[in-house]
C-alpha atoms as a PDB file:
ATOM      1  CA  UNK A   1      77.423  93.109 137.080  1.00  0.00           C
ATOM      2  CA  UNK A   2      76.531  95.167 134.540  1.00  0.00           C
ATOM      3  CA  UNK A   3      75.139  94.512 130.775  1.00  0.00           C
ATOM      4  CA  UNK A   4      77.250  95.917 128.056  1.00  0.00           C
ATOM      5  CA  UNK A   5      75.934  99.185 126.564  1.00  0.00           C
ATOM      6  CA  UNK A   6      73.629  99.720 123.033  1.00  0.00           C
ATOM      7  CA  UNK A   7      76.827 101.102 121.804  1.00  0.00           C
ATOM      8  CA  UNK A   8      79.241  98.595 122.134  1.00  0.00           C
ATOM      9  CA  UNK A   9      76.857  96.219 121.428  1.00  0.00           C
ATOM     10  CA  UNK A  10      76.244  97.542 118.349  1.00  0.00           C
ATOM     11  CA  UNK A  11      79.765  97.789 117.027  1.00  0.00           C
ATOM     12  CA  UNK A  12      80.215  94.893 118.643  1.00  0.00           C
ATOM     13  CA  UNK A  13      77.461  93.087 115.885  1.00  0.00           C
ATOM     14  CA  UNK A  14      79.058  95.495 112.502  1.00  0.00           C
ATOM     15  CA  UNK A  15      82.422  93.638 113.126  1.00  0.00           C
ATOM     16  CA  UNK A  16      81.118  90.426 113.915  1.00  0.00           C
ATOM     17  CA  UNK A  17      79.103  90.552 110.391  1.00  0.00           C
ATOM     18  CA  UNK A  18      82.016  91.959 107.987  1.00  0.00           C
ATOM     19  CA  UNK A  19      85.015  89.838 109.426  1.00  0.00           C
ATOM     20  CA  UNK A  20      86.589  87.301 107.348  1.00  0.00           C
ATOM     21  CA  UNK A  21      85.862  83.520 109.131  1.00  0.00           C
ATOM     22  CA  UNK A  22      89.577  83.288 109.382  1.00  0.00           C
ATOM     23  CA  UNK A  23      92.641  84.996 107.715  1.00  0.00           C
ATOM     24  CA  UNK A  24      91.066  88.195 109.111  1.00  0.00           C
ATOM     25  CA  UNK A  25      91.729  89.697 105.668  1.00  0.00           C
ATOM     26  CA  UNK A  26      89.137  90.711 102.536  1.00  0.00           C
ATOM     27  CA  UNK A  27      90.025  89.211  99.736  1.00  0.00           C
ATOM     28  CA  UNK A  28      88.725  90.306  95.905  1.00  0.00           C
ATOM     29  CA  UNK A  29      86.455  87.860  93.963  1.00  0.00           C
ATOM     30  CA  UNK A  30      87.148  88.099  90.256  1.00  0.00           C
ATOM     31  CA  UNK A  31      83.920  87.785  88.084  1.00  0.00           C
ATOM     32  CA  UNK A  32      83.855  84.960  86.147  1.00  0.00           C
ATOM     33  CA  UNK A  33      84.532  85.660  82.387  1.00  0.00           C
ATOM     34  CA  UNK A  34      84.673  83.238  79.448  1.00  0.00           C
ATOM     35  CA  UNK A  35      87.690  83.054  77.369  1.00  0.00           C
ATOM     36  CA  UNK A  36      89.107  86.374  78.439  1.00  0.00           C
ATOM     37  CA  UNK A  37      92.822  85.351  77.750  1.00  0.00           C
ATOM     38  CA  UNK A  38      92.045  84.144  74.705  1.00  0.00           C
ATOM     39  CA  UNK A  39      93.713  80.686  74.988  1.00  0.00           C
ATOM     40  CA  UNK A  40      89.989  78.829  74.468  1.00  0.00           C
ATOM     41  CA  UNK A  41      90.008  78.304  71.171  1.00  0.00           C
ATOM     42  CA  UNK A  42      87.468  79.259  68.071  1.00  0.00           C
ATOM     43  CA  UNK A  43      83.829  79.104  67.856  1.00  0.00           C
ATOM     44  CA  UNK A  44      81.847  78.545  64.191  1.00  0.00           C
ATOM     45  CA  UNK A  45      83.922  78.135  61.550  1.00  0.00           C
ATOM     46  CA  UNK A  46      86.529  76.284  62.697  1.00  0.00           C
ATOM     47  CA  UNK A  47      89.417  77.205  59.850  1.00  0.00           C
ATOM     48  CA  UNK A  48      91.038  80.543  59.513  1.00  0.00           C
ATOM     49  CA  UNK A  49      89.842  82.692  56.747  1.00  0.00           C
ATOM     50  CA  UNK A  50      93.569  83.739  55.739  1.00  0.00           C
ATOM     51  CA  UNK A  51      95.233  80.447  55.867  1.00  0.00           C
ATOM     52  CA  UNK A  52      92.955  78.200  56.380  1.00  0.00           C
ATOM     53  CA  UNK A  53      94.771  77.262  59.952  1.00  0.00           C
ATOM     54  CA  UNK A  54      93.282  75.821  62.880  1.00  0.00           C
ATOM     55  CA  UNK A  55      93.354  77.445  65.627  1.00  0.00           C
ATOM     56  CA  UNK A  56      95.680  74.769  67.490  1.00  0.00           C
ATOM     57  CA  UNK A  57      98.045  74.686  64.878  1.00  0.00           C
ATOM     58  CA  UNK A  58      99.093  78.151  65.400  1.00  0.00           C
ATOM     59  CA  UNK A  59     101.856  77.293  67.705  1.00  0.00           C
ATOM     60  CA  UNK A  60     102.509  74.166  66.694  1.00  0.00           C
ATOM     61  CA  UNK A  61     103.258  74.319  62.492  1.00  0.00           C
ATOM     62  CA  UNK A  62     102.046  76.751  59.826  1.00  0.00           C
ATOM     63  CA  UNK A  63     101.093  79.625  60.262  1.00  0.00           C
ATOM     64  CA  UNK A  64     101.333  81.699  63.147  1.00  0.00           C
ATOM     65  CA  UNK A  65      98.229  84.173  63.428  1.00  0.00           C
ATOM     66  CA  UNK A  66      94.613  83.786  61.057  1.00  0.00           C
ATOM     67  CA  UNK A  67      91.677  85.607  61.415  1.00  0.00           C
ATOM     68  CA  UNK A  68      88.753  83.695  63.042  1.00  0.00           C
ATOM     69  CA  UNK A  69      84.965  84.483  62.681  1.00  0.00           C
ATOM     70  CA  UNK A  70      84.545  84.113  66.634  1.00  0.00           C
ATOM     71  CA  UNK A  71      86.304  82.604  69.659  1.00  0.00           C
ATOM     72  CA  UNK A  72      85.111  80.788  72.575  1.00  0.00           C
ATOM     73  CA  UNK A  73      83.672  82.926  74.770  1.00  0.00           C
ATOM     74  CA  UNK A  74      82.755  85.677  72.347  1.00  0.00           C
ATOM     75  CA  UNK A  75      80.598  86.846  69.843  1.00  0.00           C
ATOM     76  CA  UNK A  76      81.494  88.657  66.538  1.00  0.00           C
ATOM     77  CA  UNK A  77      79.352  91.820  66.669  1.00  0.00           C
ATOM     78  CA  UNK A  78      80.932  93.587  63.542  1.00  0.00           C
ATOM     79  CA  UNK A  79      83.811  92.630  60.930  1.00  0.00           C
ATOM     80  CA  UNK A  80      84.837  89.276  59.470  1.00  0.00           C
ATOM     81  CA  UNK A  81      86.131  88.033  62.550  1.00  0.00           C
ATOM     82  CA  UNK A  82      88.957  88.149  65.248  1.00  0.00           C
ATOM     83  CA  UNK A  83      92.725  88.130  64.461  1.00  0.00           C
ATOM     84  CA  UNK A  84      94.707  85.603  66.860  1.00  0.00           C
ATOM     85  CA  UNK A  85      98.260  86.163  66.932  1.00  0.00           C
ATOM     86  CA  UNK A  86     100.183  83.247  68.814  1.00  0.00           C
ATOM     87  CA  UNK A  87     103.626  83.113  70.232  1.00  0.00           C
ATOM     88  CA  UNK A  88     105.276  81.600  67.288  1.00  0.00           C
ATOM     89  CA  UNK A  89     105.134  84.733  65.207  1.00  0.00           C
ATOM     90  CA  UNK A  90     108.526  86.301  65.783  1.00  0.00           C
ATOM     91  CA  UNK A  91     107.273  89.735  64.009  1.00  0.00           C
ATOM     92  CA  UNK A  92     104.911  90.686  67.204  1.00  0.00           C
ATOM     93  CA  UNK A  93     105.247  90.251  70.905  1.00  0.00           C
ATOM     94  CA  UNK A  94     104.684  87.429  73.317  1.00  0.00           C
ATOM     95  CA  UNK A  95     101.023  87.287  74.643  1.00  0.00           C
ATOM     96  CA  UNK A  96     100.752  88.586  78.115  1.00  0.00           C
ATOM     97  CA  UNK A  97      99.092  85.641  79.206  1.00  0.00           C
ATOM     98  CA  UNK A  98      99.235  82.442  77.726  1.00  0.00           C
ATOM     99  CA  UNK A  99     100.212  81.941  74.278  1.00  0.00           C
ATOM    100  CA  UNK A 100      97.344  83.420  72.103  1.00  0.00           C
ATOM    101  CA  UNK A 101      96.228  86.973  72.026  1.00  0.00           C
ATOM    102  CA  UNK A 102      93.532  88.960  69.355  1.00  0.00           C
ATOM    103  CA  UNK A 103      93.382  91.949  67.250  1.00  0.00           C
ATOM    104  CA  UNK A 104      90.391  93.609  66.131  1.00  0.00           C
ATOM    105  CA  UNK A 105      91.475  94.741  62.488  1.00  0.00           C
ATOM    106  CA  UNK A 106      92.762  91.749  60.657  1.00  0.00           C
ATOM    107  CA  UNK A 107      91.049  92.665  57.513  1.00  0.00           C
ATOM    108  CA  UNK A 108      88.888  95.173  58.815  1.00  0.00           C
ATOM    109  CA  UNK A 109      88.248  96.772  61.943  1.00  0.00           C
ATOM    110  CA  UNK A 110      85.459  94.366  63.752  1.00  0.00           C
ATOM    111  CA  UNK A 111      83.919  94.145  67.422  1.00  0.00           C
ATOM    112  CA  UNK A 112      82.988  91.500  70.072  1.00  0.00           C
ATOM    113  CA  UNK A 113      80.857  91.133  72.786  1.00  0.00           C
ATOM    114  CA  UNK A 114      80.050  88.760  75.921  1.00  0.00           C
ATOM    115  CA  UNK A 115      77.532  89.222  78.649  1.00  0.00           C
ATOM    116  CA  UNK A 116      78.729  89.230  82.359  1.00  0.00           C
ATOM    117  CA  UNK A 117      76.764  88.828  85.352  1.00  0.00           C
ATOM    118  CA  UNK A 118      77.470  91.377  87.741  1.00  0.00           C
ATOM    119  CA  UNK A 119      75.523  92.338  91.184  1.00  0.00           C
ATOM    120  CA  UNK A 120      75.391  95.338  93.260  1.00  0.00           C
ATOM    121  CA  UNK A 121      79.124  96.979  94.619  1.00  0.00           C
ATOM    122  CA  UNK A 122      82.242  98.049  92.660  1.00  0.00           C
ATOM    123  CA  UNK A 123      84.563  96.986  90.636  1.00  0.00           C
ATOM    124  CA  UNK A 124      87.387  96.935  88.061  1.00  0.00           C
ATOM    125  CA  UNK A 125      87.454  96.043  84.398  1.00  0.00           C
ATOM    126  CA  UNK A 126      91.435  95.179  83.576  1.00  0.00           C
ATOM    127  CA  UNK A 127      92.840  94.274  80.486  1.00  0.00           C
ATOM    128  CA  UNK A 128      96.171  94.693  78.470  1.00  0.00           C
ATOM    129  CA  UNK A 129      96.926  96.786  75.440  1.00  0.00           C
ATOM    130  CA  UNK A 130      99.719  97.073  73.149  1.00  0.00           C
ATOM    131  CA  UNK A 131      99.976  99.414  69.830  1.00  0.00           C
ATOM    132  CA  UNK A 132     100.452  97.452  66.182  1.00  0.00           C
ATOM    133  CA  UNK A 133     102.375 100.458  65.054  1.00  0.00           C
ATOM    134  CA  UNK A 134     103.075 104.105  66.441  1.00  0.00           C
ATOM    135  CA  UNK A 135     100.303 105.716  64.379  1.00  0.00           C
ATOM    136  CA  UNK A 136      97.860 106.575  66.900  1.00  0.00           C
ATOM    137  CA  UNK A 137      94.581 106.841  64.849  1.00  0.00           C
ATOM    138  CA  UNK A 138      95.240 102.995  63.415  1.00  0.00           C
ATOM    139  CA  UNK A 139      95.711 100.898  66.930  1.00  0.00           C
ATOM    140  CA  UNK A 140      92.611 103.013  68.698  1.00  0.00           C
ATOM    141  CA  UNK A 141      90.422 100.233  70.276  1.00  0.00           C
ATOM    142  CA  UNK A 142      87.146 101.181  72.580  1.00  0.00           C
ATOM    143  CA  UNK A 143      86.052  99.354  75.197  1.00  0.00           C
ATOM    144  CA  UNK A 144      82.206  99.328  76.999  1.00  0.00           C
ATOM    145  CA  UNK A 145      80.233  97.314  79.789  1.00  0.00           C
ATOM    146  CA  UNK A 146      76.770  98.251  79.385  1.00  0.00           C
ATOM    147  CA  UNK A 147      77.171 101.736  79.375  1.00  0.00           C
ATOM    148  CA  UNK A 148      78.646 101.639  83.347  1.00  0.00           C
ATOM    149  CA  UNK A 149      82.345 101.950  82.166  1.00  0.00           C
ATOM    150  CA  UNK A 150      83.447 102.806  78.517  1.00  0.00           C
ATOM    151  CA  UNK A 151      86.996 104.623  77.075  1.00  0.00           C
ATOM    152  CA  UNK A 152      89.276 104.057  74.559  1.00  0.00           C
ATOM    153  CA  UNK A 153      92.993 102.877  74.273  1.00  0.00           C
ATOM    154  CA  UNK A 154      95.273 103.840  71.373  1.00  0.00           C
ATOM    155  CA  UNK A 155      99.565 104.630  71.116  1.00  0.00           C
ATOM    156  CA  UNK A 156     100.449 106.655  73.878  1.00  0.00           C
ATOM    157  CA  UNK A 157      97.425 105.851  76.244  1.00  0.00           C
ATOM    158  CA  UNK A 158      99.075 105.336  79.864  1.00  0.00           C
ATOM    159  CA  UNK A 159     101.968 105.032  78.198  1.00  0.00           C
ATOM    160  CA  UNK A 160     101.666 102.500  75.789  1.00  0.00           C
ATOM    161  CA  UNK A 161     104.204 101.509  73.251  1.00  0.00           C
ATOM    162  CA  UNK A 162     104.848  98.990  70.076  1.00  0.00           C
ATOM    163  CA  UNK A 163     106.510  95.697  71.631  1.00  0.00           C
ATOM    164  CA  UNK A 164     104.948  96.528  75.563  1.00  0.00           C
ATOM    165  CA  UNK A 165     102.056  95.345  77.259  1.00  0.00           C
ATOM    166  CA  UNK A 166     100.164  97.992  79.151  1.00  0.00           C
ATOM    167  CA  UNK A 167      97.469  97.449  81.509  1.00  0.00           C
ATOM    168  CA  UNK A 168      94.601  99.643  81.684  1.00  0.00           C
ATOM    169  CA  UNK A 169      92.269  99.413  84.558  1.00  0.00           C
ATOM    170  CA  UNK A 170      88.791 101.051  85.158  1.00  0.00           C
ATOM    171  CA  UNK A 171      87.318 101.420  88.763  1.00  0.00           C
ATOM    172  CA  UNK A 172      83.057 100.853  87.847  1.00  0.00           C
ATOM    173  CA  UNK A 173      80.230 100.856  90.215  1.00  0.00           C
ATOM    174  CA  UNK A 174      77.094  98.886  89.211  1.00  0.00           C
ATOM    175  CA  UNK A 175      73.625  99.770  90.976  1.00  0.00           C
ATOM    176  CA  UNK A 176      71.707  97.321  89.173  1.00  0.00           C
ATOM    177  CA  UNK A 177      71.865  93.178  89.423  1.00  0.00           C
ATOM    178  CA  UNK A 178      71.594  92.247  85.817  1.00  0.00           C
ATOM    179  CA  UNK A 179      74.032  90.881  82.818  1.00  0.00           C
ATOM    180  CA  UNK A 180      75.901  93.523  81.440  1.00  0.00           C
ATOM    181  CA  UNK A 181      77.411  93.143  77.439  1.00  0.00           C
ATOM    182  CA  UNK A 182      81.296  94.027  77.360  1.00  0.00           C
ATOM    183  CA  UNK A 183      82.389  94.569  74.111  1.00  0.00           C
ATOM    184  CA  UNK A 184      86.210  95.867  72.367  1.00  0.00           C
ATOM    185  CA  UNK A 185      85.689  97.586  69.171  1.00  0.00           C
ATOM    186  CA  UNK A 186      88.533  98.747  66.782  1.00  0.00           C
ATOM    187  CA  UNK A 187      87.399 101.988  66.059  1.00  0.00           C
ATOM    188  CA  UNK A 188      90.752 103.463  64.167  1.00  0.00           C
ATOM    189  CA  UNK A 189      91.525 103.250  60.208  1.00  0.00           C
ATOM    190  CA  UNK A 190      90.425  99.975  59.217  1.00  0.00           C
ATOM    191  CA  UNK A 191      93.198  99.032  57.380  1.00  0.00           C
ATOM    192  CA  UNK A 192      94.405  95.603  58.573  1.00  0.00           C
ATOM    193  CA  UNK A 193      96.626  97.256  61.217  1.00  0.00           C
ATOM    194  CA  UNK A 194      95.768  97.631  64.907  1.00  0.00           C
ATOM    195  CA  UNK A 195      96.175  97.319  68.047  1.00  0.00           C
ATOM    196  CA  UNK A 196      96.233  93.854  70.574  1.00  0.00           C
ATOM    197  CA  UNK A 197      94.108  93.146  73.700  1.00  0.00           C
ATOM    198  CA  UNK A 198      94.600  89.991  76.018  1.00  0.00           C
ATOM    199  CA  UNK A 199      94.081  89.132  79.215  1.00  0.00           C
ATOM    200  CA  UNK A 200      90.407  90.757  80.096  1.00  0.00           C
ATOM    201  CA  UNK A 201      89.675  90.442  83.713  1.00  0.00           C
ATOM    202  CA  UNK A 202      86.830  91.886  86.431  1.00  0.00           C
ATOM    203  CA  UNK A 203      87.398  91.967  89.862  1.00  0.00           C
ATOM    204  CA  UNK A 204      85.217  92.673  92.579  1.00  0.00           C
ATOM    205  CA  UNK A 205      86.924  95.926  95.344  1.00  0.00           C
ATOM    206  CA  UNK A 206      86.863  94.035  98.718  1.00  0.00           C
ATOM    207  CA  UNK A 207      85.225  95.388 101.660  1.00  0.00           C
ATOM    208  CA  UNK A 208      88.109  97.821 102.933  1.00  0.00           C
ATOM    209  CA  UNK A 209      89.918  96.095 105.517  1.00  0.00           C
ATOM    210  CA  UNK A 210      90.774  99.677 107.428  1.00  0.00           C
ATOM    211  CA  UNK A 211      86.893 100.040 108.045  1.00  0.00           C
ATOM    212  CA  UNK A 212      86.664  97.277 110.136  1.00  0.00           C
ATOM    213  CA  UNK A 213      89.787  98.026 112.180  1.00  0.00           C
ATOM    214  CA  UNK A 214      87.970 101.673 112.786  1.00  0.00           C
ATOM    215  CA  UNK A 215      85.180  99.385 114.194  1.00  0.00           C
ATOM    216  CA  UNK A 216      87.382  97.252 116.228  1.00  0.00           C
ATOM    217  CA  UNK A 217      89.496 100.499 117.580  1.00  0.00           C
ATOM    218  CA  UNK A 218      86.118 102.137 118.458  1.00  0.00           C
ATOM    219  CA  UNK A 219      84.767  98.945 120.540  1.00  0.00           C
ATOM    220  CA  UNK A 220      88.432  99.129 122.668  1.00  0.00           C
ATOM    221  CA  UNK A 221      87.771 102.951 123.404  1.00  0.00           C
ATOM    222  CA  UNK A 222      84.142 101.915 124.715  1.00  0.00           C
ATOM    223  CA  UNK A 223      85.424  98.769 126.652  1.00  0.00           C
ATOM    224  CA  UNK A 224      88.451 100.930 128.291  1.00  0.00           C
ATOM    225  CA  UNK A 225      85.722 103.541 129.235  1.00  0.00           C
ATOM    226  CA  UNK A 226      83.617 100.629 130.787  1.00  0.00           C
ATOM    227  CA  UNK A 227      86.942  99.478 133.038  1.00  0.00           C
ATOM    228  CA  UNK A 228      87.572 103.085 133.875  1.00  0.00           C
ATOM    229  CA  UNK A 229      83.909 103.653 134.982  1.00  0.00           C
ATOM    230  CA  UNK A 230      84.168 100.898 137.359  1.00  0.00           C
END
C-alpha cells in the first residue's frame, strides 16, 4: 500500500488547522467595546449640566436630552461634555439601538475617547450617523483609531439625511498587538447644533470561508489522481 504524498499531506494539515470544530462555517468575533450604544449610563458628575436631569430620568419624566460631562465607557477629551438625546424627545429621531444616543455639540463642539484592544488581522469599525440639520459644515463629526482608520461624516456622507440613520463602515488592518484610542470629534461650527452617533461597533473579518474550500477542492484533485494512478 502506498503512503499518501508530501502534497496531499500537506493540504491535508492547512484544512485540518483553519476548519471550524463544527458548523464548518467562520464566524466574525466583534471586539469588545464599552458603552458603544450608549445605553450605560453617565460617568462623574452624575446631573446634567442643562437641566440638571439624571441620566435615567430621560425616558422616564423631565426632560428628554442633557448634556453630560462623560458616559460610561468614555472619556471627555474636549468640550463640556456629551449630549444624550433619549427616545422621549419627539423633536429628533429614535436611537438606532436602544433608547439613548449622543451628540458631540450640545453647547460646544467636544470629543471622546476609549482605548480598544486589538491584535494582529483586519477589521471593521461600524457606527451610525444621522445629520442635526441639512447644513453640512454644522453636523461634520471625525472619527480615528490610533491613526489605523480615521474620516469624517457630515450631511450627505453615504447618503445621509436629517431623520435617517446611516451606517458607515471602515475595513482597517492592524499590524501591531497593542490598545488603540478611538475617539469622535465634532469638528463643524460649534454652535450647539450637530450631528448624532450611536451604535459603535468593531468586528473582526473571518478567515474567508472560500479559501478553505480551494484547499479542500485541491486535496480531491490529488486523491482522484492517487485512484487513477492505481
Amino acid at each position: 500500500m502506498k503512503s499518501a504524498s508530501p502534497l496531499y499531506l500537506l493540504l491535508s494539515a492547512l484544512v485540518l488547522a483553519g476548519m471550524p470544530a463544527s458548523t464548518g462555517r467562520v464566524e466574525a468575533a466583534t471586539v469588545a467595546l464599552t458603552n458603544g450604544s450608549f445605553e450605560g449610563g453617565t460617568t462623574g458628575r452624575p446631573l446634567g449640566i442643562v437641566s440638571g436631569a439624571k441620566f435615567n430620568d430621560l425616558m422616564v419624566s423631565g426632560a428628554t436630552w442633557d448634556i453630560y460631562s462623560a458616559v460610561k465607557g468614555w472619556k471627555t477629551v474636549s468640550g463640556a461634555g456629551v449630549e444624550v438625546q433619549s427616545d422621549r424627545n419627539p423633536a429628533t429621531l429614535d436611537a438606532q439601538n436602544g433608547d439613548y444616543y449622543i451628540s458631540l455639540d450640545g453647547q460646544s463642539n467636544a470629543s471622546i475617547q476609549q482605548k480598544v484592544g486589538l491584535s494582529k488581522g483586519s477589521y471593521i469599525l461600524s457606527f451610525w450617523y444621522s445629520p442635526q440639520t441639512t447644513l453640512g459644515p454644522t453636523n461634520t463629526i471625525g472619527y480615528n483609531l490610533g491613526n489605523v482608520v480615521s474620516g469624517r461624516v457630515t450631511s450627505g456622507t453615504n447618503g445621509a439625511r436629517v431623520g435617517v440613520w446611516t451606517e458607515v463602515r471602515n475595513r482597517f488592518t492592524v499590524l501591531t498587538r497593542g490598545n488603540y484610542d478611538l475617539t469622535f470629534a465634532a469638528l463643524g461650527a460649534s454652535d450647539g447644533i450637530g450631528g448624532f452617533i450611536d451604535n459603535v461597533s468593531i468586528e473582526a473579518v473571518p478567515v474567508p470561508a472560500a479559501g478553505l474550500g480551494l484547499l479542500s477542492g485541491l486535496i480531491g484533485l490529488v486523491g482522484l489522481k492517487r485512484r487513477r494512478r492505481a
